[in-house]
Protein backbone atom coordinates (compact mmCIF):
# COMPACT_ATOMS: atom_id res chain seq x y z
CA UNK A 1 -8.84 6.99 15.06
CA UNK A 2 -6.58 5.09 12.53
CA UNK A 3 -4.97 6.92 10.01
CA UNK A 4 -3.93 4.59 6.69
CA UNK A 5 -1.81 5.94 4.48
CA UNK A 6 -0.33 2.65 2.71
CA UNK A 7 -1.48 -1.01 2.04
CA UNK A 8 0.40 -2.44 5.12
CA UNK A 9 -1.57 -0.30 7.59
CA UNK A 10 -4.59 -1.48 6.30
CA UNK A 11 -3.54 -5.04 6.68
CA UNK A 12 -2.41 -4.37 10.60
CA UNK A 13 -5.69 -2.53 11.31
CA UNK A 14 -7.75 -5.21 9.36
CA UNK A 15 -5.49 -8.02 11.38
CA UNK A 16 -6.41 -6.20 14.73
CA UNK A 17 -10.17 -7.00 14.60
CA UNK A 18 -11.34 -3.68 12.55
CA UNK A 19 -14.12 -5.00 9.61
CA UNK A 20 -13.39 -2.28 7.53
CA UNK A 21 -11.19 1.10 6.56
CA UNK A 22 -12.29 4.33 5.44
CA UNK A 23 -10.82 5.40 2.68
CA UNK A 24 -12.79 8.68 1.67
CA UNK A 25 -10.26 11.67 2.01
CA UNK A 26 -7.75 9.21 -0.02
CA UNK A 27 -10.06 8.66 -3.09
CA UNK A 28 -10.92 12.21 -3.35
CA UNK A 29 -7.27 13.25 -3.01
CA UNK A 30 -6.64 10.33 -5.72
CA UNK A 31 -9.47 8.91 -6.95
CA UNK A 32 -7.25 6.14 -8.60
CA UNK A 33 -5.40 5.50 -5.33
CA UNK A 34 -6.29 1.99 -4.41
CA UNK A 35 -5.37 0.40 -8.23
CA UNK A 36 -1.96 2.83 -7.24
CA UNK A 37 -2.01 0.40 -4.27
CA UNK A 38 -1.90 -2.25 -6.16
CA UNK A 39 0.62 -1.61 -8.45
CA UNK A 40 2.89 -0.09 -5.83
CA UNK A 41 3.92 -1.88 -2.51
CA UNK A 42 5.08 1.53 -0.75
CA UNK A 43 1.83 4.06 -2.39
CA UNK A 44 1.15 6.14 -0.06
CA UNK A 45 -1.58 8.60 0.12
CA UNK A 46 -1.23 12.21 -0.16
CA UNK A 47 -3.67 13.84 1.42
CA UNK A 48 -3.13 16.38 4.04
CA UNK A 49 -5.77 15.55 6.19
CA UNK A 50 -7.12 19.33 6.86
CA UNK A 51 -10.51 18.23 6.32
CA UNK A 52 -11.33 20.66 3.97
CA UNK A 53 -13.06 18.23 1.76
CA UNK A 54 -15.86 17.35 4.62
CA UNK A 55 -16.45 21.04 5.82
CA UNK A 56 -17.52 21.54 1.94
CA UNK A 57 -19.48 18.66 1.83
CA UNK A 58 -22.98 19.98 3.00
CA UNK A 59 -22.71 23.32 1.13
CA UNK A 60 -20.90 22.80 -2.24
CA UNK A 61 -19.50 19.70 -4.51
CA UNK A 62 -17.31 17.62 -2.37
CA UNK A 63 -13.60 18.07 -3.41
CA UNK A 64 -9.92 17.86 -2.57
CA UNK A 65 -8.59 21.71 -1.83
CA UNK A 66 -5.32 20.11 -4.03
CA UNK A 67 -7.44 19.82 -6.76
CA UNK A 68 -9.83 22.83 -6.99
CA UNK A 69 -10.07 24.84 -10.44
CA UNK A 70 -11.18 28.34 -8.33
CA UNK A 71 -8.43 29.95 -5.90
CA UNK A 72 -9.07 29.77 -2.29
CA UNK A 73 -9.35 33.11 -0.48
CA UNK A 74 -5.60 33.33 1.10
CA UNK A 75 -6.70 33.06 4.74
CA UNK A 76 -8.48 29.64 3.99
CA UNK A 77 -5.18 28.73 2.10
CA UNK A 78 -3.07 29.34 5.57
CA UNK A 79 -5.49 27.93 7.72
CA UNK A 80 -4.92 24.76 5.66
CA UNK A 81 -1.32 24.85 5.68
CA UNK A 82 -1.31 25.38 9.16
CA UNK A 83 -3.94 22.33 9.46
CA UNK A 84 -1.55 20.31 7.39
CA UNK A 85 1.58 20.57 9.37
CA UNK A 86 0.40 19.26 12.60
């Protein structure tokens, strides 16, 4: 797997024979990321890539853990910090 985090990736994947990028975690991090793309050469995405977004999907309203109004319980919070430094 491919991970794009900036506008020149996605032009080396794209140039290596891949039709398409996903770009799902990114807009729910930053839902205005790609017009930040296209302002800035160097915008880079910031999300953490724990994945907490999809294992919400199926049970409650999709969302970025950086963005949630209600607190996480604290063991979820260190499970995604330690998800996030890898």
């Amino acid at each position: 797997m491919w991970v794009v985090w900036f506008p020149g990736k996605i032009e080396e994947v794209l140039d290596l024979g891949f039709d398409a990028v996903q770009m799902a975690r990114a807009l729910l991090n930053e839902p205005g990321f790609v017009n930040r793309m296209r302002q800035e050469e160097l915008a880079r995405c910031t999300c953490g890539h724990s994945n907490y977004c999809i294992g919400r999907m199926y049970t409650i309203e999709m969302a970025c853990h950086q963005h949630l109004k209600e607190k996480l319980p604290l063991c979820l919070q260190k499970e995604i910090e330690k998800l996030e430094k890898q």
